[in-house]
C-alpha atoms as a PDB file:
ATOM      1  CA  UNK A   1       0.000   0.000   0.000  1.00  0.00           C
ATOM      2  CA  UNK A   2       1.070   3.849  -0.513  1.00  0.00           C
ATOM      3  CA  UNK A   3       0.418   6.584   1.225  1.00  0.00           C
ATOM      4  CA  UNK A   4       0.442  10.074  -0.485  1.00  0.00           C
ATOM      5  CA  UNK A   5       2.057  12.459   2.085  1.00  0.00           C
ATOM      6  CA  UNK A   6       1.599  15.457   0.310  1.00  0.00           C
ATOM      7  CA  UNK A   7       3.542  17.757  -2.540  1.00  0.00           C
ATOM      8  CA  UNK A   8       3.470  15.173  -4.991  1.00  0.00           C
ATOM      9  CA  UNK A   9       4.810  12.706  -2.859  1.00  0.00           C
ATOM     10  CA  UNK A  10       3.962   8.495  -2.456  1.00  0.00           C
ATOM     11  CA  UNK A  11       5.868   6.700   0.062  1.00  0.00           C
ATOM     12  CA  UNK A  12       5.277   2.522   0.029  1.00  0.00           C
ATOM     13  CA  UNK A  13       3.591   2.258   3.936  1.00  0.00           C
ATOM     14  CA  UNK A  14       5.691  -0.829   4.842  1.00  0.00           C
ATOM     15  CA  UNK A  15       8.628   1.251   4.697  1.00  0.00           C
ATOM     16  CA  UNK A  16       7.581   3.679   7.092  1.00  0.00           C
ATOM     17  CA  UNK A  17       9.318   3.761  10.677  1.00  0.00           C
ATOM     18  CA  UNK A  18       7.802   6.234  12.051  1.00  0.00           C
ATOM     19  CA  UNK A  19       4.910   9.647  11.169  1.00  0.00           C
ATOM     20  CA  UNK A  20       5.901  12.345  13.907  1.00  0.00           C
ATOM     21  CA  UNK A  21       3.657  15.706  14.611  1.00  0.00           C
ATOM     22  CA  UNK A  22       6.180  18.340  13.672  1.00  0.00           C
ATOM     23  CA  UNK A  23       5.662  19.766  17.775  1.00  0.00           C
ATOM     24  CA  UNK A  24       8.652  17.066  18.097  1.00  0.00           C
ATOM     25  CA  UNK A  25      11.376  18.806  16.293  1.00  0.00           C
ATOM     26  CA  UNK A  26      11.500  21.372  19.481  1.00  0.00           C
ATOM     27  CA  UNK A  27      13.072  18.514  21.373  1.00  0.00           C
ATOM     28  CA  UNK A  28      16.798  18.603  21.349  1.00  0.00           C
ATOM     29  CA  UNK A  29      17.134  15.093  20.543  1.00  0.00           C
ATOM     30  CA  UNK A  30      15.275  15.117  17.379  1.00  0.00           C
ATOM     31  CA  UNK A  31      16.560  18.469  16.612  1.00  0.00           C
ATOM     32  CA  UNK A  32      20.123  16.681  16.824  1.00  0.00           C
ATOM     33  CA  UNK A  33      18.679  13.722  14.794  1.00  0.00           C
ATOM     34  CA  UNK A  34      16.946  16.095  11.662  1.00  0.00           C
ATOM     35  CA  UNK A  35      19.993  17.799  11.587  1.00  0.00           C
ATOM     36  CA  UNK A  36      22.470  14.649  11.170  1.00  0.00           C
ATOM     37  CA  UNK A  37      20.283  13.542   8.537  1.00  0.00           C
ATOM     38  CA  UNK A  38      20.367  16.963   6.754  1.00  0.00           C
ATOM     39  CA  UNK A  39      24.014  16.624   6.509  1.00  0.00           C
ATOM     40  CA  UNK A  40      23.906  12.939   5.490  1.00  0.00           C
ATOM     41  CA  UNK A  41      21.469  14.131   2.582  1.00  0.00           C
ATOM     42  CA  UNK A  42      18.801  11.714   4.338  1.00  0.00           C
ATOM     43  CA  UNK A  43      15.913  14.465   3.901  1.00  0.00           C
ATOM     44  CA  UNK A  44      14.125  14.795   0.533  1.00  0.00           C
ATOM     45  CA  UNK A  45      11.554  17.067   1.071  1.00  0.00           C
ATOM     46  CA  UNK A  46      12.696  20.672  -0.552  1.00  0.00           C
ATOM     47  CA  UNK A  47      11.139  22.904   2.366  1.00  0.00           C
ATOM     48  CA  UNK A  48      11.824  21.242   6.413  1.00  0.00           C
ATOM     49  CA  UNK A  49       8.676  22.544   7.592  1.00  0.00           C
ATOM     50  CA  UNK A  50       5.074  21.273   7.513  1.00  0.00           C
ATOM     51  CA  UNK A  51       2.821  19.669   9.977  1.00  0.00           C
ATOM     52  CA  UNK A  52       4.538  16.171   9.728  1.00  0.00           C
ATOM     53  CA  UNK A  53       7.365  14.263   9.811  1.00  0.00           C
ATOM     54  CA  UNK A  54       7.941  10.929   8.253  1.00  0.00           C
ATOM     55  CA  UNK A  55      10.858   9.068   8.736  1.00  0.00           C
ATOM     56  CA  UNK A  56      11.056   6.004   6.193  1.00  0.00           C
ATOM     57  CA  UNK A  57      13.997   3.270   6.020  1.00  0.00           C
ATOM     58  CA  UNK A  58      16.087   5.595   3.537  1.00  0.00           C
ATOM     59  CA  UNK A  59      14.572   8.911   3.696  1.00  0.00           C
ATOM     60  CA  UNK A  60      13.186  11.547   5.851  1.00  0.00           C
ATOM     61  CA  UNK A  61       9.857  13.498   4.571  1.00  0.00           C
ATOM     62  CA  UNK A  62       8.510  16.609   5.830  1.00  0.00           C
ATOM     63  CA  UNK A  63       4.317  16.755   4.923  1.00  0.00           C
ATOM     64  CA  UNK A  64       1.755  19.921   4.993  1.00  0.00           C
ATOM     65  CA  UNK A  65      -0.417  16.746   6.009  1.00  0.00           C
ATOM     66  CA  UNK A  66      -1.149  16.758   9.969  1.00  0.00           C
ATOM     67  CA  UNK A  67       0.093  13.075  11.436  1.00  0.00           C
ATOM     68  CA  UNK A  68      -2.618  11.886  12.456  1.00  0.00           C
ATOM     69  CA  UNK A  69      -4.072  12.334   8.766  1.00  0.00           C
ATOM     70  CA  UNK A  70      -1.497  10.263   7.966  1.00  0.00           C
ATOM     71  CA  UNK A  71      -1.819   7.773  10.172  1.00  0.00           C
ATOM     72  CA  UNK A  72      -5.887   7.368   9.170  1.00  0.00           C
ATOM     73  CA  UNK A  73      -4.253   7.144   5.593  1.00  0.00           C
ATOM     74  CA  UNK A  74      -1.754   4.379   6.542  1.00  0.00           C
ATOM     75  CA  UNK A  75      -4.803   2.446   7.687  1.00  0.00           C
ATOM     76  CA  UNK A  76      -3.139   1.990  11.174  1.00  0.00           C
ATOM     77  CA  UNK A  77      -5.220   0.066  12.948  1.00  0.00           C
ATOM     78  CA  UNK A  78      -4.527   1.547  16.367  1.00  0.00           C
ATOM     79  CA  UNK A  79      -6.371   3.139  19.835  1.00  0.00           C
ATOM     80  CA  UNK A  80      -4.769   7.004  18.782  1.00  0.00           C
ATOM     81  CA  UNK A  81      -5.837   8.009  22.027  1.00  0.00           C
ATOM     82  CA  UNK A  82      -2.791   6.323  23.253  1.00  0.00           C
ATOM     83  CA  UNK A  83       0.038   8.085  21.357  1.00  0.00           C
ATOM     84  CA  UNK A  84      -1.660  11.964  21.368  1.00  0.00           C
ATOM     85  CA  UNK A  85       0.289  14.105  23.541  1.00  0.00           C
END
């Protein structure tokens, strides 16, 4: 299955690790993290801001789609209640 994550973009849903609400970012650890893969050329997405992050095996996405959009569009079959902050 594929899940269109905005911009033109299709990413294959069994390769995706993990959809984050952009809020994260403000933590230093994932600030640390985007910026590693920025320098590693691990980011595809032309502008680093939007509502989402997507992190798949190879690449790193940033969507103007909110995560939990996402999610509904993976078809995640989960409680969501549990992983809203």
């Amino acid at each position: 299955m594929f899940i269109h994550i905005g911009k033109n973009t299709v990413i294959k849903s069994r390769d995706v690790i993990a959809i984050l609400d952009s809020s994260t970012a403000k933590s230093a650890a994932t600030s640390e993290f985007l910026q590693i893969a920025k320098e590693e050329g691990f980011i595809k997405s032309e502008e680093q801001e939007g509502k989402s992050i997507i992190i798949t095996e190879k690449n790193i996405y940033f969507s103007p789609i909110s995560s939990i959009t996402l999610l509904k569009r993976a078809n995640i079959l989960l409680d969501l209640n549990d992983y809203i902050v």
